[in-house]
Protein backbone atom coordinates (compact mmCIF):
# COMPACT_ATOMS: atom_id res chain seq x y z
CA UNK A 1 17.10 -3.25 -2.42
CA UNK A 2 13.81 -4.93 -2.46
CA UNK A 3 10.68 -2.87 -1.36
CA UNK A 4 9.60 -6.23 0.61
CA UNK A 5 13.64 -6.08 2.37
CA UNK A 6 12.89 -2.62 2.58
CA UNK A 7 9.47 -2.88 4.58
CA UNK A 8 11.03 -5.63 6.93
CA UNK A 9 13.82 -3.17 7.86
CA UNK A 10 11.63 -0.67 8.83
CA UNK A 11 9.20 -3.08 11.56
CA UNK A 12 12.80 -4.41 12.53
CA UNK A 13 14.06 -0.71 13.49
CA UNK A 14 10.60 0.70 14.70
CA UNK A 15 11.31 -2.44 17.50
CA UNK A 16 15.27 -2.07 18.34
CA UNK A 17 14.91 1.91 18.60
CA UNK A 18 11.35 1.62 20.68
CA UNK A 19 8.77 2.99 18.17
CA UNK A 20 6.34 0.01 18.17
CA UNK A 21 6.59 -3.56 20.17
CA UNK A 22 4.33 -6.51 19.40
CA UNK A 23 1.63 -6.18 22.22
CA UNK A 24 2.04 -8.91 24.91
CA UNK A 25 5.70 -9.55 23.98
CA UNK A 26 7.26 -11.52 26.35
CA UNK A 27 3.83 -14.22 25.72
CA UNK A 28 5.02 -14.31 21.95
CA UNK A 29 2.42 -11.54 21.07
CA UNK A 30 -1.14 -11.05 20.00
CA UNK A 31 -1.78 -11.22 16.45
CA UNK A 32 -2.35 -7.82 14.81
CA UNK A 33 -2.10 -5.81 17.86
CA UNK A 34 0.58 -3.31 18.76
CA UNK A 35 1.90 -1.28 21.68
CA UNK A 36 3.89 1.93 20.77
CA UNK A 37 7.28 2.38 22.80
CA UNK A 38 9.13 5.33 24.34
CA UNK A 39 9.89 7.14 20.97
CA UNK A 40 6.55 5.48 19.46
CA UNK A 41 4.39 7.16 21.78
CA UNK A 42 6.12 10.57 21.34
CA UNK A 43 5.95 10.50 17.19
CA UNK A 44 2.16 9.51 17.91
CA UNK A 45 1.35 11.98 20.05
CA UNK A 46 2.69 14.51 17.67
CA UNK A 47 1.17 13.55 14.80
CA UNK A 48 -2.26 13.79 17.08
CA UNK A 49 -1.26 16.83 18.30
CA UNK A 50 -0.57 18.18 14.21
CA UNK A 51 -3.96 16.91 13.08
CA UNK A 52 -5.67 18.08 16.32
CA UNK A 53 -4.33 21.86 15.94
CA UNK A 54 -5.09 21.95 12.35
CA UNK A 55 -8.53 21.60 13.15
CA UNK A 56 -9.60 23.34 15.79
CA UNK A 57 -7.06 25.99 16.26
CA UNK A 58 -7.29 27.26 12.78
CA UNK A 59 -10.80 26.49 12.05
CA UNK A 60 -13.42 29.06 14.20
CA UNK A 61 -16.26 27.01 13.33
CA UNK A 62 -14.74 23.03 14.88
CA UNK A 63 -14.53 22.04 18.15
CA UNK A 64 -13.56 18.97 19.49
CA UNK A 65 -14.88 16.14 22.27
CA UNK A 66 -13.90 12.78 23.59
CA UNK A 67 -16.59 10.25 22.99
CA UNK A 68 -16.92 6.84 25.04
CA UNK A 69 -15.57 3.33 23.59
CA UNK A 70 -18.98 1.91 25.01
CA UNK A 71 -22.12 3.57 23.64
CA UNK A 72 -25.96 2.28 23.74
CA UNK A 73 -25.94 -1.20 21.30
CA UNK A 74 -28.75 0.33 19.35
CA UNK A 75 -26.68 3.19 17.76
CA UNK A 76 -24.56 0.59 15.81
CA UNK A 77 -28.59 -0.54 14.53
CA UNK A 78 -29.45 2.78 13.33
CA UNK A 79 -25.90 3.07 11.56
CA UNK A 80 -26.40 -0.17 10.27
CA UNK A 81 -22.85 -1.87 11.43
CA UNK A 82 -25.00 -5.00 12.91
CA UNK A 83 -26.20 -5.73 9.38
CA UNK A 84 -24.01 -4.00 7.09
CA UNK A 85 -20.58 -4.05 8.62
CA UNK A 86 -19.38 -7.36 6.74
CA UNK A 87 -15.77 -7.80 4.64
CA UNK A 88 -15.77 -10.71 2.15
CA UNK A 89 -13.63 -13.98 2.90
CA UNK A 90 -12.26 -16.48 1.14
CA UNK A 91 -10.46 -19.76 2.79
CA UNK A 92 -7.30 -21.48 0.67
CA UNK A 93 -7.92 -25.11 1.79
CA UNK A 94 -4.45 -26.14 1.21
CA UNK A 95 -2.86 -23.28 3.53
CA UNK A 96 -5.79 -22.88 5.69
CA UNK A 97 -5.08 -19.42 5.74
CA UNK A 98 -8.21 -17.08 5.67
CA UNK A 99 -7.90 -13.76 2.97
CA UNK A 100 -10.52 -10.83 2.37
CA UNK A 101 -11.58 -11.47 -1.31
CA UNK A 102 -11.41 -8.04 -2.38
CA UNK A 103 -8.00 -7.57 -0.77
CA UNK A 104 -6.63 -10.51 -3.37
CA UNK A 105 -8.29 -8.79 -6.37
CA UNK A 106 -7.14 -5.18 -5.23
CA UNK A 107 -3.57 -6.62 -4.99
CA UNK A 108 -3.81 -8.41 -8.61
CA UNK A 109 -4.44 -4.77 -9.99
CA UNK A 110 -1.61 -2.91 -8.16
CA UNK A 111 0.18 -5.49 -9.64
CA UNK A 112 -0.65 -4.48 -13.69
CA UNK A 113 -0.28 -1.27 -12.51
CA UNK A 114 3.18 -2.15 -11.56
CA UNK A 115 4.05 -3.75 -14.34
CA UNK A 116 2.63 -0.54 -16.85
CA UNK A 117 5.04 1.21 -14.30
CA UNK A 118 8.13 -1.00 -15.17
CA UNK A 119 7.05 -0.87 -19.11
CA UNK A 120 6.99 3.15 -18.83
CA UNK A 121 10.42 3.05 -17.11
CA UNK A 122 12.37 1.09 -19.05
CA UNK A 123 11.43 3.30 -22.18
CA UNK A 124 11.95 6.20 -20.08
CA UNK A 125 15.79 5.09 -19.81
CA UNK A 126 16.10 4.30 -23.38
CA UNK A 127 14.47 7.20 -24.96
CA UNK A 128 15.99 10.23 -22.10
CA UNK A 129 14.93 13.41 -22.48
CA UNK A 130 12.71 12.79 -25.58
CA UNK A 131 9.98 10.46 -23.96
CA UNK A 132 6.70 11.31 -24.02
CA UNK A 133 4.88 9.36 -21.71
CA UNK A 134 1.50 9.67 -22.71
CA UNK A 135 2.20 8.99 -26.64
CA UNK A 136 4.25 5.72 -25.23
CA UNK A 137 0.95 4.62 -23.41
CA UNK A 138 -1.50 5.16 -26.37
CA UNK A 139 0.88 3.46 -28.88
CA UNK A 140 2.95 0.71 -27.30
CA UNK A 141 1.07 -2.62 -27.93
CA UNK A 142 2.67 -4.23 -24.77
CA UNK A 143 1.47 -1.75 -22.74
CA UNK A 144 -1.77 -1.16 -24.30
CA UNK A 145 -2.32 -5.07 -23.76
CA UNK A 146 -1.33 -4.75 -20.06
CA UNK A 147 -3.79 -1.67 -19.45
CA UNK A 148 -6.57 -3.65 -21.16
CA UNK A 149 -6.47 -6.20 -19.06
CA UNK A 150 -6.12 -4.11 -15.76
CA UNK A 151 -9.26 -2.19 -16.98
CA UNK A 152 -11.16 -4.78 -17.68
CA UNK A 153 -10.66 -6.66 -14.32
CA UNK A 154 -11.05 -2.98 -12.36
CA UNK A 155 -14.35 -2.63 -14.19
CA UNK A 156 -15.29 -6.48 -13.05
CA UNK A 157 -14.22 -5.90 -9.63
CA UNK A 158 -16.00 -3.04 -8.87
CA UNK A 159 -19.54 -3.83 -10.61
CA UNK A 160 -19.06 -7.31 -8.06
CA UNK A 161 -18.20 -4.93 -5.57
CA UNK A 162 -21.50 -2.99 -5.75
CA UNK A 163 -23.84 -5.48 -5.95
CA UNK A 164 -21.76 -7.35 -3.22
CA UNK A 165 -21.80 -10.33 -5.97
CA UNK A 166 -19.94 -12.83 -3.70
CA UNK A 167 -20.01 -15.51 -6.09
CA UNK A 168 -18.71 -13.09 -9.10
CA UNK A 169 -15.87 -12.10 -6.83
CA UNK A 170 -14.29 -16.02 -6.27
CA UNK A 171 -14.81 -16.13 -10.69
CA UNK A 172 -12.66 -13.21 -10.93
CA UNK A 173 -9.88 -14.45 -8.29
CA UNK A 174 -10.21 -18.16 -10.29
CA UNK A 175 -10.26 -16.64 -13.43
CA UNK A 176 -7.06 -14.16 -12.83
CA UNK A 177 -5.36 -17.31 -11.32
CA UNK A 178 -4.84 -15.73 -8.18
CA UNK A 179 -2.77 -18.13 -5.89
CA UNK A 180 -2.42 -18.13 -2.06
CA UNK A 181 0.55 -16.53 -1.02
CA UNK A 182 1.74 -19.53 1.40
CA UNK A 183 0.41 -22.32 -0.30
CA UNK A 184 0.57 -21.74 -3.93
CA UNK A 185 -2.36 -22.88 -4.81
CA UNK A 186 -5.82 -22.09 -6.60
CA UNK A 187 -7.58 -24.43 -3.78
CA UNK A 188 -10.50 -21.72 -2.60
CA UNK A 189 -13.75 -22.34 -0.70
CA UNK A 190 -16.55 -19.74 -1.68
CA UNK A 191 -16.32 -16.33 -0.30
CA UNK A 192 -19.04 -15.57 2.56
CA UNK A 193 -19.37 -12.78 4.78
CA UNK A 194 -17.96 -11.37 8.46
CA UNK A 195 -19.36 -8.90 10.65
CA UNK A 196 -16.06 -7.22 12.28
CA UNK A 197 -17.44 -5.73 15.06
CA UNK A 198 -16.31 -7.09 19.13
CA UNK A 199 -19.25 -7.53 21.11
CA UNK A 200 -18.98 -7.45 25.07
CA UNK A 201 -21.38 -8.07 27.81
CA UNK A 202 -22.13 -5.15 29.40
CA UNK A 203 -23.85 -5.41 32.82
CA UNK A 204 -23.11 -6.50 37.05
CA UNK A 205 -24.55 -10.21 36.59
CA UNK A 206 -24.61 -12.90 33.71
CA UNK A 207 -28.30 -12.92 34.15
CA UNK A 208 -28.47 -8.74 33.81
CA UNK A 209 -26.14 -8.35 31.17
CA UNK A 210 -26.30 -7.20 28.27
CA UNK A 211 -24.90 -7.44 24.74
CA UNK A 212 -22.94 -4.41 23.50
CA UNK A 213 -20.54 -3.68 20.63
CA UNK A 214 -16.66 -2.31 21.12
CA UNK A 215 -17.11 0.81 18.65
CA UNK A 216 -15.44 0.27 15.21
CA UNK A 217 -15.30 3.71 14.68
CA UNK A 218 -15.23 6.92 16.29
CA UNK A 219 -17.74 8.66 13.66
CA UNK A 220 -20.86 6.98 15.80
CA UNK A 221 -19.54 9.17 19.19
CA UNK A 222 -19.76 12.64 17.00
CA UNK A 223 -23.31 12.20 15.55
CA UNK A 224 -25.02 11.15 18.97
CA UNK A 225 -23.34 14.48 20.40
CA UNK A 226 -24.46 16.11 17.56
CA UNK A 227 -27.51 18.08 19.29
CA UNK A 228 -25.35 18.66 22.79
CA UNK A 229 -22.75 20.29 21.22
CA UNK A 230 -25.08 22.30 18.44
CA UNK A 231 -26.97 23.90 21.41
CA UNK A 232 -24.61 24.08 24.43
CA UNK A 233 -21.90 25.89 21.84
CA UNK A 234 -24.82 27.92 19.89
CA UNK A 235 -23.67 26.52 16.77
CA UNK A 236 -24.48 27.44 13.16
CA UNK A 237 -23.81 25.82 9.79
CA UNK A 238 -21.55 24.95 8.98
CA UNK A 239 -19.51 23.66 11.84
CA UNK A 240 -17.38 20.63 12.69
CA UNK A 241 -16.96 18.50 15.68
CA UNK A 242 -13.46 16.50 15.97
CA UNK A 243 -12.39 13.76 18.02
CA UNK A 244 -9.26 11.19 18.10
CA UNK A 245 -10.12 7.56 19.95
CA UNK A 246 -9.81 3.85 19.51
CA UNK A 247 -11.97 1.99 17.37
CA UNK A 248 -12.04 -1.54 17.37
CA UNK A 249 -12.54 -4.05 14.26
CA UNK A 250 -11.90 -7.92 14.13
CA UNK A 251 -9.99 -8.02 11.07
CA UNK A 252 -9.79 -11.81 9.99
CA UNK A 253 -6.44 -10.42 7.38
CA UNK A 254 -4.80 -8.20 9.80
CA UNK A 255 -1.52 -7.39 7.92
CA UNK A 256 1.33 -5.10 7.06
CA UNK A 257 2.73 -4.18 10.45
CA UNK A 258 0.41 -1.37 12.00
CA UNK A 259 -1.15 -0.90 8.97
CA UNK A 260 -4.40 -3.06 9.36
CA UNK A 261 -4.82 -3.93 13.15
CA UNK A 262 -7.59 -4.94 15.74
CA UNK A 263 -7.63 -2.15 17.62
CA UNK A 264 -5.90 1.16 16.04
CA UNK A 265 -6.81 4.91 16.78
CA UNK A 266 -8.57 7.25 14.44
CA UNK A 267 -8.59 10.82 13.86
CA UNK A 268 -11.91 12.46 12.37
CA UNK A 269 -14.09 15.46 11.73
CA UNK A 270 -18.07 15.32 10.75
CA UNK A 271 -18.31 18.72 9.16
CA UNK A 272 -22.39 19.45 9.24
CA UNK A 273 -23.67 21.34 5.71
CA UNK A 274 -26.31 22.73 4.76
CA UNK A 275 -28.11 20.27 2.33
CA UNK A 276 -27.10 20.93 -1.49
CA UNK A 277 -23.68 22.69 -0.22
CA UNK A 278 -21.84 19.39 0.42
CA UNK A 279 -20.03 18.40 -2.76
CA UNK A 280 -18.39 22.03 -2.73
CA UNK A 281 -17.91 21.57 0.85
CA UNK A 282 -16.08 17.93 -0.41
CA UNK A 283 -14.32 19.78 -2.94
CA UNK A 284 -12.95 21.84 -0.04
CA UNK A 285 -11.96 19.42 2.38
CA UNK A 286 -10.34 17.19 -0.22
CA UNK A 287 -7.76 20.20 -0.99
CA UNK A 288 -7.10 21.43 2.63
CA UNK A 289 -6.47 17.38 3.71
CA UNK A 290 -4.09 16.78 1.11
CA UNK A 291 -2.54 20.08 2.01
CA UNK A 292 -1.71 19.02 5.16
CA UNK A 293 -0.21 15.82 4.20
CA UNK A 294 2.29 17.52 1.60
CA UNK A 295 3.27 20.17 4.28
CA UNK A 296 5.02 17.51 6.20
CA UNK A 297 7.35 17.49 2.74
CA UNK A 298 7.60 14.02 1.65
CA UNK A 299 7.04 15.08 -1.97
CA UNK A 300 3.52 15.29 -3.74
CA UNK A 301 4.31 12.54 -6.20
CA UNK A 302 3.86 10.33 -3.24
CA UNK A 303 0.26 11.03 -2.65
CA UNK A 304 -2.38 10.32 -5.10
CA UNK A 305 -6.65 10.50 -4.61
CA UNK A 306 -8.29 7.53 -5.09
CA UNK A 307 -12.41 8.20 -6.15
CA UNK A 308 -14.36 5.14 -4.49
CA UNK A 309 -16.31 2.65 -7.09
CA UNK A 310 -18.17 1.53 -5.19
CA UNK A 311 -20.14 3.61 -2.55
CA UNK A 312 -20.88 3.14 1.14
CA UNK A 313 -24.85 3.09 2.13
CA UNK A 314 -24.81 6.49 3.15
CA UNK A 315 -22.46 8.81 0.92
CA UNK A 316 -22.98 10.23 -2.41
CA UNK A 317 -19.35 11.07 -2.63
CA UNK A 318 -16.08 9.52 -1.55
CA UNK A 319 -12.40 9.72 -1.94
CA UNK A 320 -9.38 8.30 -0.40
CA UNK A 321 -6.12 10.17 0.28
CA UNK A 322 -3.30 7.40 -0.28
CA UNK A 323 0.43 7.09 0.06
CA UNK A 324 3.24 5.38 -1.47
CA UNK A 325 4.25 2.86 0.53
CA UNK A 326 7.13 0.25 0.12
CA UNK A 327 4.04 -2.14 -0.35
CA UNK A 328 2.29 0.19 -2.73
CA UNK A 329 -0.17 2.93 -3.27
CA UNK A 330 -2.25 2.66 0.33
CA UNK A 331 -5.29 4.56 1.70
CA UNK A 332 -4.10 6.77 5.33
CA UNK A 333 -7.27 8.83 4.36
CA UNK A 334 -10.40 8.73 3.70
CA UNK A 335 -12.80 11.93 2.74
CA UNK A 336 -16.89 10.72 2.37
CA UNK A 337 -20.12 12.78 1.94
CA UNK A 338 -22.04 11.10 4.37
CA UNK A 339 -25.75 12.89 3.23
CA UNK A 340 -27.77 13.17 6.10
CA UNK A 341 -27.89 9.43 6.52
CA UNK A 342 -26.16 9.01 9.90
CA UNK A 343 -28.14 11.89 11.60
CA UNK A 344 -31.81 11.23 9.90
CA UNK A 345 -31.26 7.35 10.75
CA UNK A 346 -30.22 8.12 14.56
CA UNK A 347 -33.53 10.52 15.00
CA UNK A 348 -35.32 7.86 13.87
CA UNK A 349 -34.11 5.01 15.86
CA UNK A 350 -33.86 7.32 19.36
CA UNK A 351 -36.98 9.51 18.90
CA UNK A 352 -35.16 12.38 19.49
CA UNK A 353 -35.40 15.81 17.10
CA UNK A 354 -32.11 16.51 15.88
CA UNK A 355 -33.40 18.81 12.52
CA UNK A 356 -31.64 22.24 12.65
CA UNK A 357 -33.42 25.54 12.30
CA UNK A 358 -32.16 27.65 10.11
CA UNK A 359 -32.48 31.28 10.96
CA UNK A 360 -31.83 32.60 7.30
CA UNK A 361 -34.08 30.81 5.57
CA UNK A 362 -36.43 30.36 8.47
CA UNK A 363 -36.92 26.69 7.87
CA UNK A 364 -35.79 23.05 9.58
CA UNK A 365 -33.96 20.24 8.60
CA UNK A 366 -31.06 17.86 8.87
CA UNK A 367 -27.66 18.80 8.40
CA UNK A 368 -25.39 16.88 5.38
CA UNK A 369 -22.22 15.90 6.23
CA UNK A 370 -18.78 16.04 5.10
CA UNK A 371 -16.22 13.10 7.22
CA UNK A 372 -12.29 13.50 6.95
CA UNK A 373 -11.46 10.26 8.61
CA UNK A 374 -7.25 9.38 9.08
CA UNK A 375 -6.11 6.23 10.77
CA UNK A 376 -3.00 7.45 13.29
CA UNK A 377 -1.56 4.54 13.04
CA UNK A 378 -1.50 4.29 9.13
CA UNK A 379 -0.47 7.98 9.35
CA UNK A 380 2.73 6.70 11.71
CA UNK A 381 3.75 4.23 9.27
CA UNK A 382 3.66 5.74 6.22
CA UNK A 383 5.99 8.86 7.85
CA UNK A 384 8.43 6.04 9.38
CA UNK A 385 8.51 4.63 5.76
CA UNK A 386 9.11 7.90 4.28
CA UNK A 387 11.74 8.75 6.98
CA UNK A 388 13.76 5.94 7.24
CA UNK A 389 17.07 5.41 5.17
CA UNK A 390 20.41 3.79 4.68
CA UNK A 391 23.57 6.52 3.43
CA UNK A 392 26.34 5.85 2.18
CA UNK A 393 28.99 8.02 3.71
CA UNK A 394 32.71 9.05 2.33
CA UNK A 395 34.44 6.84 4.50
CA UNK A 396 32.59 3.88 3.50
CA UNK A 397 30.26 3.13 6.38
CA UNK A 398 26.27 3.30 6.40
CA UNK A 399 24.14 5.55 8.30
CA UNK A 400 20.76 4.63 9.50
CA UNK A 401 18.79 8.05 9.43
CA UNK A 402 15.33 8.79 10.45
CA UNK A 403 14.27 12.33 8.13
CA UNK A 404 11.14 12.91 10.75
CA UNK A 405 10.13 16.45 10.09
CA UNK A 406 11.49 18.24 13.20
CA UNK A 407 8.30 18.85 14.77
CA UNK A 408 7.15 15.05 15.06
CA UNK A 409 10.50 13.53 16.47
CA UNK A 410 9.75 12.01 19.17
CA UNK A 411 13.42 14.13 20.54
CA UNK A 412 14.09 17.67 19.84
CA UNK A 413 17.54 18.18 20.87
CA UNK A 414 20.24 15.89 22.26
CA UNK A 415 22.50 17.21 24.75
CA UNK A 416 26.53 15.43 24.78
CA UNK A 417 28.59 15.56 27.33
CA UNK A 418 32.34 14.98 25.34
CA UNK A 419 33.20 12.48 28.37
CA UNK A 420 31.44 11.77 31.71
CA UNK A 421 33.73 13.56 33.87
CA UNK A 422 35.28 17.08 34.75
CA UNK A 423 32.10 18.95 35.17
CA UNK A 424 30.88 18.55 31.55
CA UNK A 425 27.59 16.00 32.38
CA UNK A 426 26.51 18.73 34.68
CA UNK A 427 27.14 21.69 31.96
CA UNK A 428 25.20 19.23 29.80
CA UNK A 429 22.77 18.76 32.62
CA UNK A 430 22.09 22.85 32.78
CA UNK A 431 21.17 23.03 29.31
CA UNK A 432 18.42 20.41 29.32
CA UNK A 433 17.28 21.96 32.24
CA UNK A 434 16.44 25.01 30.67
CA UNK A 435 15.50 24.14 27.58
CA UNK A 436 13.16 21.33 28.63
CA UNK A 437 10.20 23.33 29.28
CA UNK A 438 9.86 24.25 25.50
CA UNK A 439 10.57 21.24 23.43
CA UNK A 440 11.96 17.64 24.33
CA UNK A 441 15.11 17.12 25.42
CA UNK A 442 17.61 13.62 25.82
CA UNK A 443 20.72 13.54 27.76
CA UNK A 444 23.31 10.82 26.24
CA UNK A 445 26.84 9.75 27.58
CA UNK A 446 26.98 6.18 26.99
CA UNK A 447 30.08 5.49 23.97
CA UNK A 448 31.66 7.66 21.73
CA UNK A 449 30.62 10.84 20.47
CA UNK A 450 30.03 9.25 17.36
CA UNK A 451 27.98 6.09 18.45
CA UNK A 452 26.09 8.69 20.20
CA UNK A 453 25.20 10.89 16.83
CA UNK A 454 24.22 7.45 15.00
CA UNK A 455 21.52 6.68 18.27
CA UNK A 456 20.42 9.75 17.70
CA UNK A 457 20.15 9.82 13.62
CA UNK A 458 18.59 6.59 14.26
CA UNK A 459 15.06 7.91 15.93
CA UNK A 460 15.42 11.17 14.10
CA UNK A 461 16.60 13.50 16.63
CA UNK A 462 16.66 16.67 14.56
CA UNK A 463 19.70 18.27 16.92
CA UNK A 464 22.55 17.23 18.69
CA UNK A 465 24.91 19.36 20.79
CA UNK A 466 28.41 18.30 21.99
CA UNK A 467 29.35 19.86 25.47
CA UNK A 468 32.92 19.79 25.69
CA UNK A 469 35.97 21.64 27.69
CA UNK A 470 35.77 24.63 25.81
CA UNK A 471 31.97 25.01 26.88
CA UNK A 472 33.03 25.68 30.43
CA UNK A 473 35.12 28.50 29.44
CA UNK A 474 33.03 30.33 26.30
CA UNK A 475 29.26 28.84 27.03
CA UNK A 476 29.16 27.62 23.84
CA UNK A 477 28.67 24.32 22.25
CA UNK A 478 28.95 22.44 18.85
CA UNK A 479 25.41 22.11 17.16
CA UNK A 480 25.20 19.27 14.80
CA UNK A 481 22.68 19.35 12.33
CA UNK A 482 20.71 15.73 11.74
CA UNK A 483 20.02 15.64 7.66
CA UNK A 484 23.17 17.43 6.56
CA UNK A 485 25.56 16.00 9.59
CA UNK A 486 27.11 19.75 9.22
CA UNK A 487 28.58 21.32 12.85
CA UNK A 488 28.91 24.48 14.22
CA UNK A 489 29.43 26.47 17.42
CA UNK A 490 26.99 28.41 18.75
CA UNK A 491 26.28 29.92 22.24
CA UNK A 492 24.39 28.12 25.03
CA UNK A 493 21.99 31.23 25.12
CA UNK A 494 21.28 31.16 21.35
CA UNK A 495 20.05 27.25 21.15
CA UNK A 496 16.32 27.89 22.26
CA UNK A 497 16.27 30.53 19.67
CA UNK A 498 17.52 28.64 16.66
CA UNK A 499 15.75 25.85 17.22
CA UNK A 500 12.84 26.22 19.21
CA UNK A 501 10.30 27.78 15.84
CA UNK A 502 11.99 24.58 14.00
CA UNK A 503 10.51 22.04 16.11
CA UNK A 504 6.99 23.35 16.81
CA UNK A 505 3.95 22.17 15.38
CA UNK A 506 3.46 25.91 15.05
CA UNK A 507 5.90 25.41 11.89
CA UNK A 508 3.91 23.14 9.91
CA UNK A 509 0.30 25.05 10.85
CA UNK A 510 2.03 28.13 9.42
CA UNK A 511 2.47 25.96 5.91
CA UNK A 512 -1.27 24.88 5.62
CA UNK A 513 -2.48 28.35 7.29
């Protein structure tokens, strides 16, 4: 099947099993914004629940707070998102559809890369167990032409990309013959520049109002709390401060499901350095991130680092963490040494001293800083396309599964009742009850037995357990196990035990500990 097929399958499920709903549904929706549903909000939660507990409950040294969406207009001066924060557009004239320039040209590579992919696995197949990939790519003319030519263009692209040459960047998309996806056609205006940030009025009366920005990140909240929580903890380098919020961008090519939206959620830690410590301190961060990704066990080949060309105005370093998705290779992560630019720039703009004194070498100055930034909603939907799939059973039918690792399912533990009479929904009924206090719990006894299992398979409900006549007699039930369909009968009393450690986040700290 078609990745594209693939990718529509998955929005089409996350809707019929209530992970994600187009916001304003029932008014035909609002482009490019979301609203998570009953099982949506649960796998969210988790996954901010994961990241949160892998920061401040096994790092000493972080702490967390909870910035506000509004904050004083001049802060997004000093960080320079009024005159900096600008993506490049490009208008096909035929389509009238709007596109981010650099978007088209990153898509044009992924798409040599794809094809160097499909060279490497064809000889793969015909060679077996002999290949040797990296003599292949230094000797096969085909693919040495096709490598060429993506090098060439990546080298292009990212000295435009640096010198924000607008003009240089509509030459490469004419000269690569990039089309528009609806139209067809080669029919572009120039590229120009868009500030993404919202701006509000912020104020009782028109005449008193005034103009403020909806935050497009969550970074801003951190360094303006910088000196409160320093002091009022008693902090000393290095430390962290995390936080998880909504952030806010007007994305003119707001695409791929949840992937880019208006209004997502981010999860990120400033971690403050002494100056000429923060490319170890990168170094660091870069291996205990992707550590945490590959605990979840979707398979290291499906992460890859991505080193930034081109620079933002305040790091020195800067790395993405990306994923395979059915769409590609995509950034869920970003990593950035952020110098002392943020901090140094908001001392100068509000007057205030925010330099640190260093007790050990008895001198001041302002902290560097080290940012792990992850978008939770690009985190969400590159686990849902990792844990969806279609099986083939024996008897010929297809099963829809959901492989969430246990601890984010949005449900634990399913509870059957065999049929809805007798005294088994209230035997059913017992166990949630006492089991609900530890991890959540879904009582089900609509349709068959079977039907039931497939709901459940379908949002990735880890356990299911069958309450049936023989349960009134020997407190025991039949525990079915979610990847491996396998059953077995255990006792009532034994079920928090077996899978309680299972389903808590507890078991994937443990893995990155």
């Amino acid at each position: 099947m078609a990745q594209e097929d693939v990718f529509k399958k998955i929005v089409s499920h996350c809707k019929e099993y209530g992970f994600v709903f187009p916001s304003s549904d029932i008014y035909d929706g609002l482009a490019a914004v979301y609203d998570y549903g009953q099982n949506g909000v649960e796998l969210k939660n988790n996954i901010k629940e994961y990241w949160w507990k892998s920061m401040v409950l096994l790092h000493d040294n972080i702490v967390g707070i909870d910035s506000a969406i509004f904050m004083h207009p001049t802060i997004w001066k000093a960080s320079g998102h009024v005159d900096a924060f600008n993506d490049p557009l490009i208008d096909n004239r035929d389509s009238k559809k709007r596109y981010r320039a650099d978007v088209l040209i990153e898509d044009q590579i992924a798409k040599y890369d794809e094809k160097i992919e499909k060279e490497v696995a064809k000889a793969r197949k015909r060679f077996g167990e002999s290949f040797n990939e990296e003599q292949y790519l230094a000797t096969s003319p085909r693919v040495k032409e096709i490598v060429d030519k993506r090098d060439a263009l990546h080298q292009r692209f990212a000295d435009a990309m640096n010198k924000m040459d607008l003009e240089e960047l509509r030459q490469i998309i004419l000269d690569e013959e990039i089309v528009c996806p609806i139209s067809g056609t080669r029919n572009w205006t120039e590229v120009r520049q868009f500030n993404l940030m919202f701006s509000t009025e912020f104020g009782s009366t028109a005449e008193g109002a005034s103009k403020v920005y909806l935050r497009p990140e969550t970074a801003q909240g951190i360094f303006v709390n910088y000196l409160n929580v320093q002091k009022t903890g008693r902090m000393k380098l290095p430390f962290g401060i995390a936080q998880i919020g909504k952030a806010f961008r007007n994305e003119i090519v707001a695409r791929q499901f949840i992937f880019r939206m208006r209004e997502f959620e981010q999860m990120e830690m400033q971690f403050f350095v002494t100056p000429g410590t923060e490319m170890e301190w990168f170094a660091k961060w870069k291996e205990t991130r992707m550590k945490w990704h590959q605990a979840l066990g979707f398979g290291a080949e499906n992460y890859r680092f991505h080193d930034h060309e081109k620079l933002a105005h305040y790091a020195n370093a800067a790395t993405d963490i990306e994923f395979k998705m059915p769409f590609g290779f995509k950034e869920v992560e970003g990593i950035h040494s952020r110098t002392n630019f943020d901090l140094s720039q908001h001392e100068k703009f509000s007057g205030r001293g925010i330099k640190y004194f260093d007790p050990a070498t008895n001198e001041s100055y302002v902290p560097y800083d080290i940012e792990t930034s992850i978008g939770v909603d690009r985190m969400f939907l590159s686990i849902m396309c990792h844990a969806y799939q279609e099986e083939q059973l024996e008897n010929g039918e297809t099963r829809v599964v959901l492989r969430l690792p246990a601890a984010l399912a949005p449900v634990k533990l399913a509870v059957l009742p065999l049929v809805k009479k007798d005294g088994l929904p209230e035997k059913a009924q017992e166990i949630i009850n006492n089991l609900k206090f530890h991890f959540n719990c879904k009582y089900d006894e609509k349709d068959t037995v079977g039907k039931r299992y497939r709901r459940q398979d379908a949002i990735g409900t880890p356990y299911c357990v069958t309450v049936d006549y023989d349960s009134l007699k020997d407190d025991c039930v039949t525990l079915r196990f979610r990847d491996t369909m396998e059953q077995e009968r255990v006792k009532i009393s034994e079920l928090q035990s077996i899978i309680e450690d299972k389903v808590s986040i507890a078991s994937l700290l443990k893995k990155i500990q």
